[in-house]
Protein backbone atom coordinates (compact mmCIF):
# COMPACT_ATOMS: atom_id res chain seq x y z
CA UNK A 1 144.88 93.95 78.21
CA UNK A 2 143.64 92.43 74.90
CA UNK A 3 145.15 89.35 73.03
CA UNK A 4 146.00 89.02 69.45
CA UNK A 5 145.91 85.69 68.41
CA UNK A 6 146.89 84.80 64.77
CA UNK A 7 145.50 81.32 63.73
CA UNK A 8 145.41 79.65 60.33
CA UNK A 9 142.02 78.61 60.59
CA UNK A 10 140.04 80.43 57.90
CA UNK A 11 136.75 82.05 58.75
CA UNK A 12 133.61 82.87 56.89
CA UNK A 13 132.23 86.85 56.90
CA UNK A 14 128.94 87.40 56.60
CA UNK A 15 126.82 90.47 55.07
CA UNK A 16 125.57 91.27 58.50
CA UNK A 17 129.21 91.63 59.55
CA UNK A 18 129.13 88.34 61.78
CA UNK A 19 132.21 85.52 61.22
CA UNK A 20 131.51 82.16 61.00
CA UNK A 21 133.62 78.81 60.88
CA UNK A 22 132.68 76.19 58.57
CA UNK A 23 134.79 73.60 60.58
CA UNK A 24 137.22 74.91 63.56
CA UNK A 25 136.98 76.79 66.77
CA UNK A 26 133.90 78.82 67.56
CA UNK A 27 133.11 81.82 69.86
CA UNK A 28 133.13 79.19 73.07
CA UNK A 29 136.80 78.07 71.96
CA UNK A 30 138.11 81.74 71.69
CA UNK A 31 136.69 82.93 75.36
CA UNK A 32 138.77 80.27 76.95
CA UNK A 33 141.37 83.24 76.95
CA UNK A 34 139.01 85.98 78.41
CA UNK A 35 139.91 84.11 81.82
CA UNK A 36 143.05 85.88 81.80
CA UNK A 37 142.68 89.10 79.21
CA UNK A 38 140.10 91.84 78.91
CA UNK A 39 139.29 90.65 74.88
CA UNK A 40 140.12 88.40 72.61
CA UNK A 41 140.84 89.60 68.32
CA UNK A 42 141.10 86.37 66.41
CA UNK A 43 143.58 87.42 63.39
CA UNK A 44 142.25 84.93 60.42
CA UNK A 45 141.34 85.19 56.87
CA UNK A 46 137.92 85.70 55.75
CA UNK A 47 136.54 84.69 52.93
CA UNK A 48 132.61 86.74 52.27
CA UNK A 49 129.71 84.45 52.64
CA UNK A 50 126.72 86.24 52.60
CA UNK A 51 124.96 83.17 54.68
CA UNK A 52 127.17 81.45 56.24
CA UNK A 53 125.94 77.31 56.22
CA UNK A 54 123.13 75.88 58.17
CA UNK A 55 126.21 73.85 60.30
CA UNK A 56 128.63 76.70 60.94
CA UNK A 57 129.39 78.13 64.03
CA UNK A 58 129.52 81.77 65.10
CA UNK A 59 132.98 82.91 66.16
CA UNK A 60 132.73 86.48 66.95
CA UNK A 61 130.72 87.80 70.23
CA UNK A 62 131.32 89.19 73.43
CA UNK A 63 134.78 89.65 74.22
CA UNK A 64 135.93 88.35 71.27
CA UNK A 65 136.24 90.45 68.01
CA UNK A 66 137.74 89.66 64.25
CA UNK A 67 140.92 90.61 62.33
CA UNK A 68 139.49 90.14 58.91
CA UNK A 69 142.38 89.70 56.59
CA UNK A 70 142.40 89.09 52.93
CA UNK A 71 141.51 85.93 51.65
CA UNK A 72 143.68 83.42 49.98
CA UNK A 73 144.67 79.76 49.89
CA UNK A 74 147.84 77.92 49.48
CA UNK A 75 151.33 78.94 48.60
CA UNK A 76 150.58 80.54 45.02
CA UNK A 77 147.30 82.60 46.62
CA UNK A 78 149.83 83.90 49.09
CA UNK A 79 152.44 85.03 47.06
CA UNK A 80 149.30 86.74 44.66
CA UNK A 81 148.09 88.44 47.56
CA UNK A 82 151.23 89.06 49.90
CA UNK A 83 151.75 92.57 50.20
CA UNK A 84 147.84 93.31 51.69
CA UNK A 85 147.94 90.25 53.88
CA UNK A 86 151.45 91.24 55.50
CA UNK A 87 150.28 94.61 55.84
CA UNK A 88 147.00 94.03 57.57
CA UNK A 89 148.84 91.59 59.47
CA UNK A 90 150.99 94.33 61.07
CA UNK A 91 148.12 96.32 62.07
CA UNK A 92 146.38 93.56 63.24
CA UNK A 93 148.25 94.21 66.95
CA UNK A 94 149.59 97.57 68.60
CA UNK A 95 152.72 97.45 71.06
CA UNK A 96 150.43 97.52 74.44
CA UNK A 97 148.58 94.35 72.88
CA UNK A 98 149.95 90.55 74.10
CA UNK A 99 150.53 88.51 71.21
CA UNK A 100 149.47 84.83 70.90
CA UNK A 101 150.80 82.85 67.71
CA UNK A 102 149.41 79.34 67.22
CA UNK A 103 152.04 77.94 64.88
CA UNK A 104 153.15 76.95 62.83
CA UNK A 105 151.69 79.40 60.56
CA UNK A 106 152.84 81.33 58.05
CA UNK A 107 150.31 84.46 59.10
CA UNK A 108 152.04 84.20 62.64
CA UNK A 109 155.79 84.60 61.49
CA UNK A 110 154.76 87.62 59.88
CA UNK A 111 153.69 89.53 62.79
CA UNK A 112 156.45 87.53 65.14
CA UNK A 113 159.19 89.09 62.83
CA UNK A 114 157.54 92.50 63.16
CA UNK A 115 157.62 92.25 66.71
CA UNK A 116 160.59 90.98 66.87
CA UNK A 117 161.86 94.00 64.25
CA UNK A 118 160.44 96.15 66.79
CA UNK A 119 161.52 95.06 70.19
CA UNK A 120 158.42 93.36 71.49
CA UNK A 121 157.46 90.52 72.91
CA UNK A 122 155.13 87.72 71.52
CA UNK A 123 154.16 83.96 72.96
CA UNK A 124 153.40 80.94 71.10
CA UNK A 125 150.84 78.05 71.29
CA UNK A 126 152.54 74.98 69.47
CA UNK A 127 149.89 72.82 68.05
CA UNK A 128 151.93 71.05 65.47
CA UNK A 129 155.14 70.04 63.69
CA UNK A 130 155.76 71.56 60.14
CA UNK A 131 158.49 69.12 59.87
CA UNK A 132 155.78 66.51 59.47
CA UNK A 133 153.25 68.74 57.76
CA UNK A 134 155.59 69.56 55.17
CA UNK A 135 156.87 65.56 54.53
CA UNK A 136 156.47 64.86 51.10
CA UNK A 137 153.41 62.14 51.90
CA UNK A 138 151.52 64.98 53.58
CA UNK A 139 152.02 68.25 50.71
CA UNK A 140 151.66 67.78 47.56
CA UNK A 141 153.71 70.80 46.73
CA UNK A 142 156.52 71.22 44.15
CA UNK A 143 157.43 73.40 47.24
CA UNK A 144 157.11 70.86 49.63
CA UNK A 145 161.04 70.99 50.26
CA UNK A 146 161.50 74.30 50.23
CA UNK A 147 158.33 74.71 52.64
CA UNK A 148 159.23 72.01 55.73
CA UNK A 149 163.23 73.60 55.67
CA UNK A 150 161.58 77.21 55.64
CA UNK A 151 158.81 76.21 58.23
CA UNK A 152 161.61 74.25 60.54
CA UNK A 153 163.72 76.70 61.51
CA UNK A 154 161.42 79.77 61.59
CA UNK A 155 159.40 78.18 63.74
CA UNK A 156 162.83 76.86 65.84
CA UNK A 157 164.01 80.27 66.06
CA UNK A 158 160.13 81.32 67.70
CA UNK A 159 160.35 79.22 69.78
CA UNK A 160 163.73 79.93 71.34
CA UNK A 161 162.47 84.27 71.17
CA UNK A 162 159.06 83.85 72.67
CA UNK A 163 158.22 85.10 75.57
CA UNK A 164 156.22 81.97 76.44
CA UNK A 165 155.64 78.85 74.74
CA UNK A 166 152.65 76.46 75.71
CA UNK A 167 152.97 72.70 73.76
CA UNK A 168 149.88 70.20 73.17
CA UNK A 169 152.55 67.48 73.52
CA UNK A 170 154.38 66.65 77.02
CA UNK A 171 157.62 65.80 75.79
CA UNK A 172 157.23 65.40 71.73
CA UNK A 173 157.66 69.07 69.95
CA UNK A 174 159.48 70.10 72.83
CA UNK A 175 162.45 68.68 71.47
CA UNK A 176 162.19 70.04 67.94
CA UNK A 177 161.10 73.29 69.09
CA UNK A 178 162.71 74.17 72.69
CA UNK A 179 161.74 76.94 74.21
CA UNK A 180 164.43 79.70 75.81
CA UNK A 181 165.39 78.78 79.10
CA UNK A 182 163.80 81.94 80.76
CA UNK A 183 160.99 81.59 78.73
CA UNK A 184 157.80 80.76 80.16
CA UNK A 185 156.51 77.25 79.39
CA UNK A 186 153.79 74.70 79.93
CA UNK A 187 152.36 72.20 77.78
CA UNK A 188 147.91 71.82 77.45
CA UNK A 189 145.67 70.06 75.09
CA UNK A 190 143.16 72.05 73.20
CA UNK A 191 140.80 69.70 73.89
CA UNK A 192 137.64 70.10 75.84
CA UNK A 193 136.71 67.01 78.26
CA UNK A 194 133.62 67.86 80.61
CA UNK A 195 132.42 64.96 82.76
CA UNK A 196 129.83 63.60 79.93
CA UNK A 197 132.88 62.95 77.55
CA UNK A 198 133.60 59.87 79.89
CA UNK A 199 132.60 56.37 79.89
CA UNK A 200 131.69 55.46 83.07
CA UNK A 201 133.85 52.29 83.03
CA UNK A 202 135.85 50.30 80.68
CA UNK A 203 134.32 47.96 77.78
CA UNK A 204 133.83 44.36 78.72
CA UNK A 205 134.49 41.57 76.90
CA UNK A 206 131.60 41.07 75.59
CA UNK A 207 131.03 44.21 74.08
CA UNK A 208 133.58 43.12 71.79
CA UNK A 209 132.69 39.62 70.50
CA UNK A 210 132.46 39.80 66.68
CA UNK A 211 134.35 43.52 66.80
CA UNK A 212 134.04 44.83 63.02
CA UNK A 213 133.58 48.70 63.51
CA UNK A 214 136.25 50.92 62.79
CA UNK A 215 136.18 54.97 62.91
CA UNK A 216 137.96 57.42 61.82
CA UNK A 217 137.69 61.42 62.46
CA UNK A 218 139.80 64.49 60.90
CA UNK A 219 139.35 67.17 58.10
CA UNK A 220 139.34 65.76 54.40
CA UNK A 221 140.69 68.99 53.35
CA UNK A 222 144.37 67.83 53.06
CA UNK A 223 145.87 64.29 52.38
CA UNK A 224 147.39 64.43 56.46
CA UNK A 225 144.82 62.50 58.45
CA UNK A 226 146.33 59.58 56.09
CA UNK A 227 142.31 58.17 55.28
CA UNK A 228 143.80 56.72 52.11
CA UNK A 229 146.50 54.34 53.83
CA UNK A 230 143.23 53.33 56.05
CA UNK A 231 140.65 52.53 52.98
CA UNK A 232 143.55 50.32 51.50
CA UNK A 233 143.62 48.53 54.64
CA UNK A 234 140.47 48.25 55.30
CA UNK A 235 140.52 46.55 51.36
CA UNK A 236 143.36 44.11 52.73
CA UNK A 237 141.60 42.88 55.71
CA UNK A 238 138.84 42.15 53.67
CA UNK A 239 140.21 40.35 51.16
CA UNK A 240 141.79 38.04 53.68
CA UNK A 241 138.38 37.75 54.88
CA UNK A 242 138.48 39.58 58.38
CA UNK A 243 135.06 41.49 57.20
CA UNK A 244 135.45 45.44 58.60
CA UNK A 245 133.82 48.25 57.80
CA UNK A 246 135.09 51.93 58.23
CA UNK A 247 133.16 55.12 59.01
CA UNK A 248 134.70 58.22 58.85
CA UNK A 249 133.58 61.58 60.53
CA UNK A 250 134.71 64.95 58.97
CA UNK A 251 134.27 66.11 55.42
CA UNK A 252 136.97 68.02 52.85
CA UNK A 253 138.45 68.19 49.28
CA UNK A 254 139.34 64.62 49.15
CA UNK A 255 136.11 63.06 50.20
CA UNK A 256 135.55 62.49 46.45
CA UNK A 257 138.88 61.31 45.45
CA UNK A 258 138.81 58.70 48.63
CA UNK A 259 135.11 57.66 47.63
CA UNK A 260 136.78 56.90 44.18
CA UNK A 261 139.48 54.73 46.02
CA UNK A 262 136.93 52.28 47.65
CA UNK A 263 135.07 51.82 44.55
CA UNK A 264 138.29 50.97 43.02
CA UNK A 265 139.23 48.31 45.47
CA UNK A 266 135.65 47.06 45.70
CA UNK A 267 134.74 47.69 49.27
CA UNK A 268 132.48 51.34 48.68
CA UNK A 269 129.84 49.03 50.93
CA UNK A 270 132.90 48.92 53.19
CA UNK A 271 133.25 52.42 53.77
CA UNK A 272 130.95 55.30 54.66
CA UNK A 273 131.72 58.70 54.95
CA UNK A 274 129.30 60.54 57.65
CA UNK A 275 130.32 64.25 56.43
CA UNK A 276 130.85 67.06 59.13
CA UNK A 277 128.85 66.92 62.18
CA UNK A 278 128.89 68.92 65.06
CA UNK A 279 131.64 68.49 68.01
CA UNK A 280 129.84 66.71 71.05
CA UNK A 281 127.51 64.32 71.52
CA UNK A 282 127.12 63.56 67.96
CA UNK A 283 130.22 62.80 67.11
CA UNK A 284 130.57 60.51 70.81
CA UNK A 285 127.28 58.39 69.42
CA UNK A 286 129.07 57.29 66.71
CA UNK A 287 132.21 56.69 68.93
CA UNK A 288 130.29 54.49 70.94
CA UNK A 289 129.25 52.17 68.60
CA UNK A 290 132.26 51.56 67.30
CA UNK A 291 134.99 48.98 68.30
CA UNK A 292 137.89 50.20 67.20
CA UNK A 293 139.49 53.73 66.62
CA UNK A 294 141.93 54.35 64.06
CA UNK A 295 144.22 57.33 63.63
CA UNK A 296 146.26 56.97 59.73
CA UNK A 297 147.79 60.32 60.15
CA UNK A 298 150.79 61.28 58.09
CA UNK A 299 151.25 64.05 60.93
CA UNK A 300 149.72 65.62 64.11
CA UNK A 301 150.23 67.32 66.72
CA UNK A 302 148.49 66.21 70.24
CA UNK A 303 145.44 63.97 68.20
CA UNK A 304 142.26 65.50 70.04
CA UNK A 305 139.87 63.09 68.34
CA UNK A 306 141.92 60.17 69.55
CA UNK A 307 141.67 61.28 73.12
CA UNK A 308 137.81 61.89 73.12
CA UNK A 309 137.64 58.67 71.39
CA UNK A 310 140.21 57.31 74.55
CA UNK A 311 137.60 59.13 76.95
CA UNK A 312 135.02 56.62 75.77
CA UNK A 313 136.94 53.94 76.19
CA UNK A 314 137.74 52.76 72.70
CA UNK A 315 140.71 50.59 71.47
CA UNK A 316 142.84 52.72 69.14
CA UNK A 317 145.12 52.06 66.46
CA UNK A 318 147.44 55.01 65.45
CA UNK A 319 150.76 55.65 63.57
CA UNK A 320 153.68 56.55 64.96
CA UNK A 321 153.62 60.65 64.57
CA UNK A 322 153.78 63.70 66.88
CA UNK A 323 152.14 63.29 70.21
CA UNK A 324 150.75 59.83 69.57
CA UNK A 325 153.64 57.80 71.40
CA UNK A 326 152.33 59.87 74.49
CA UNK A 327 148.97 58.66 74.60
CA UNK A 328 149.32 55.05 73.24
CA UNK A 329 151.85 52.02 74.18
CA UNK A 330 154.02 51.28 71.16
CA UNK A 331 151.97 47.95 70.34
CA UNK A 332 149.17 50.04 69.48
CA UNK A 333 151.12 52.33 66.68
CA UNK A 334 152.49 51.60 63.22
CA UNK A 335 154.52 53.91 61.16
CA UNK A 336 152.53 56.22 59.11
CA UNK A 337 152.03 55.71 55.45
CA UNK A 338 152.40 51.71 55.84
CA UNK A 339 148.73 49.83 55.42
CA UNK A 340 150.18 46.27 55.52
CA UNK A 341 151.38 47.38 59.01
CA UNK A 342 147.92 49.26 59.79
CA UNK A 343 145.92 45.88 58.49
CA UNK A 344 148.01 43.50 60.38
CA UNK A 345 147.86 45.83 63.92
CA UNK A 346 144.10 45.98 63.48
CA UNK A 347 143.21 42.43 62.63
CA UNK A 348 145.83 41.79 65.68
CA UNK A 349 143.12 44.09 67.87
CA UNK A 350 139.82 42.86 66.73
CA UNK A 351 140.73 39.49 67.12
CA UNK A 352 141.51 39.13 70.78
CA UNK A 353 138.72 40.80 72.69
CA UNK A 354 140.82 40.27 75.59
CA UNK A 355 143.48 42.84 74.32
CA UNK A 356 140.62 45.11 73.23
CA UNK A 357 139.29 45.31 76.98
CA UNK A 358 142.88 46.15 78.07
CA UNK A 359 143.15 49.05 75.43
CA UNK A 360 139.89 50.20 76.76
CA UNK A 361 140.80 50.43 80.18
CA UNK A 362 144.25 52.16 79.24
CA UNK A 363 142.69 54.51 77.06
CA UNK A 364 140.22 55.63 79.78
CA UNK A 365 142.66 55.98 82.49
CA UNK A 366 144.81 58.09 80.29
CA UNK A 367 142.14 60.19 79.19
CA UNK A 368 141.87 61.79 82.33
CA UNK A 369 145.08 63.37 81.94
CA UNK A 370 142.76 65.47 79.56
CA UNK A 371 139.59 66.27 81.43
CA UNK A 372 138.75 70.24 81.88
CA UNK A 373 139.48 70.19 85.60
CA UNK A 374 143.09 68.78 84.66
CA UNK A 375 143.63 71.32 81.75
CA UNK A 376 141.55 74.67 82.29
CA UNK A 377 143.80 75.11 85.50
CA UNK A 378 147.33 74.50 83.76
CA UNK A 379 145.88 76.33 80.48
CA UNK A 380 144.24 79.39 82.98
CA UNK A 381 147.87 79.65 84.92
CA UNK A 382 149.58 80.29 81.69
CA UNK A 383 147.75 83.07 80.76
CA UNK A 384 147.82 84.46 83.94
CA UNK A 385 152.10 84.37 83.79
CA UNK A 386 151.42 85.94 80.38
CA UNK A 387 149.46 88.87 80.99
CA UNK A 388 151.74 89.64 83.78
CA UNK A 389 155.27 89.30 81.45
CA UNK A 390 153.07 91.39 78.91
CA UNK A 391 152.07 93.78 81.45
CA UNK A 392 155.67 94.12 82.81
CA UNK A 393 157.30 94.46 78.92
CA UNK A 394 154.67 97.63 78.45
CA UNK A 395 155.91 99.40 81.33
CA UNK A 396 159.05 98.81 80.56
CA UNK A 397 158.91 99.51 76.88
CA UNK A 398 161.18 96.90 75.56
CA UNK A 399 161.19 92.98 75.56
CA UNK A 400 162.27 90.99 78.87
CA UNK A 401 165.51 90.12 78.91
């Protein structure tokens, strides 16, 4: 049977026909699912490239084809182009397909109202929390209001007509978005963890003496990874001379505007910005030689950059939003948005190398809650019981009770 899965990630088409991602989930993310189906069609916008960048990464290939649907961004490019992306959204899967939604998304709800309209069933992966997305720190939006009530409750009412739900959090989205009782349910990272992702053992103390280097990792694209609340901080410690410095992985829109904000507070020497680099080793080499991770976001789902940065045994600072209570004690978080409150938890860390060795060790141990032989089993199972209750609906023709 194939899968339909409608993401939000947006994809880059090439003139040979090939689909790329500048920054997202490649071919080797999207086969996770052949382990259940017979192929994968990745329903995404595509914007033409005729060569894609030295740095992207190839997303169609065997067993796993593209939806290409017309290209837009943001609310106003939606509404301009709404009639030919709902329509090639409803051909994007027929009624013998299984349908995947990973929501929220706006692309999903289309095609889980048409199913819906039409009596059949679709699942959903929930991989965040629009309430959050949509707060007024994280969208800049004259239609941010209107936007987190409309993205609430459709994504509430999915959730409670799925035929299966799988959450990234344990506990956290769960209760915003349950699932219906018969509905079946599991909760899975999408994070990737092979046994290299691991520190061997926990940081010592010593490793620590004169701690300094912070890290940060997430898309620049939107203001929600909250980079801004950590360059002010970063700009607070210093002037009360605890002397940090920041690097932060990933690359977006508001690289320039945040580059502006440390030469504003006088600490651009402060703060580097390494771009985009490739998931993996590169990214754990710079983990490594830092001391302390920190995680500003304004929202999130399950963080996966603060687990692989847990794997390695890093201290980690984080704010208080989606998942992040699961992974981290609460003298470890701060509420998002505050950088007095960020400042005063990290100087608190970096200044007792004790406490950072006991992070470490935490971090570690929790980690391997995440590994691939913890997840690839639970995530494997699920779409298994999917294909099955997809399988079943066909014959039937009509959606389980």
């Amino acid at each position: 049977m194939k899968l339909v899965i409608v993401t939000e990630q947006r994809l880059l088409g090439a003139a040979d026909g090939s689909y790329w991602v500048d920054e997202g989930m490649g071919h080797d993310f999207w086969t996770r699912y052949l382990v259940a189906f017979s192929h994968v069609r990745v329903v995404a916008r595509v914007q033409s490239c005729p060569t894609p960048p030295s740095r992207a990464r190839r997303v169609d290939g065997p067993g796993v084809s593209v939806w290409n649907l017309p290209f837009y961004s943001g609310p106003k490019g939606y509404l301009r182009n709404l009639r030919s992306v709902e329509r090639s959204i409803r051909k994007a899967a027929s009624p013998e397909d299984a349908v995947l939604l990973r929501v929220p998304s706006r692309l999903g709800s289309v095609l889980a109202s048409a199913r819906t309209g039409k009596g059949l069933p679709f699942a959903l992966e929930v991989v965040g929390d629009p309430y959050d997305v949509f707060s007024g720190e994280s969208t800049r939006t004259p239609l941010q209001p209107l936007l987190r009530r409309w993205f609430t409750a459709s994504l509430r009412q999915q959730a409670r007509t799925a035929l299966g739900v799988a959450y990234v959090t344990e506990r956290t989205l769960q209760k915003r978005y349950p699932h219906s009782p018969k509905a079946i349910s599991t909760h899975y990272s999408s994070i990737e963890l092979p046994d290299n992702a691991f520190a061997a053992r926990p940081r010592d103390e010593a490793s620590f003496i004169g701690a300094s280097r912070l890290i940060s990792v997430g898309s620049l694209q939107q203001p929600y990874k909250g980079i801004d609340v950590l360059i002010r901080s970063v700009a607070l410690l210093n002037r009360r001379g605890i002397l940090v410095s920041l690097t932060h992985i990933g690359d977006g829109a508001y690289r320039p505007p945040l580059m502006d904000l440390a030469k504003e507070l006088g600490i651009s020497d402060k703060v580097s910005f390494a771009g985009r680099i490739p998931p993996g080793d590169q990214v754990r080499e710079h983990l490594r030689n830092a001391d302390l991770f920190v995680l500003p976001s304004r929202t999130e789902g399950l963080p996966r950059a603060l687990i692989e940065a847990m794997a390695l045994g890093l201290p980690a600072v984080a704010s208080q939003v989606g998942g992040v209570p699961e992974l981290l004690e609460p003298q470890y978080t701060v509420p998002a948005g505050d950088e007095r409150a960020l400042a005063d938890r990290i100087e608190w860390m970096i200044g007792d190398e004790v406490n950072l060795c006991r992070a470490s060790g935490q971090n570690l141990a929790r980690a391997q809650d995440f590994s691939d032989a913890v997840l690839a089993p639970r995530r494997k199972a699920f779409y298994e019981a999917l294909l099955s209750a997809f399988a079943r609906s066909a014959a039937a023709g009509q959606t389980p009770a």
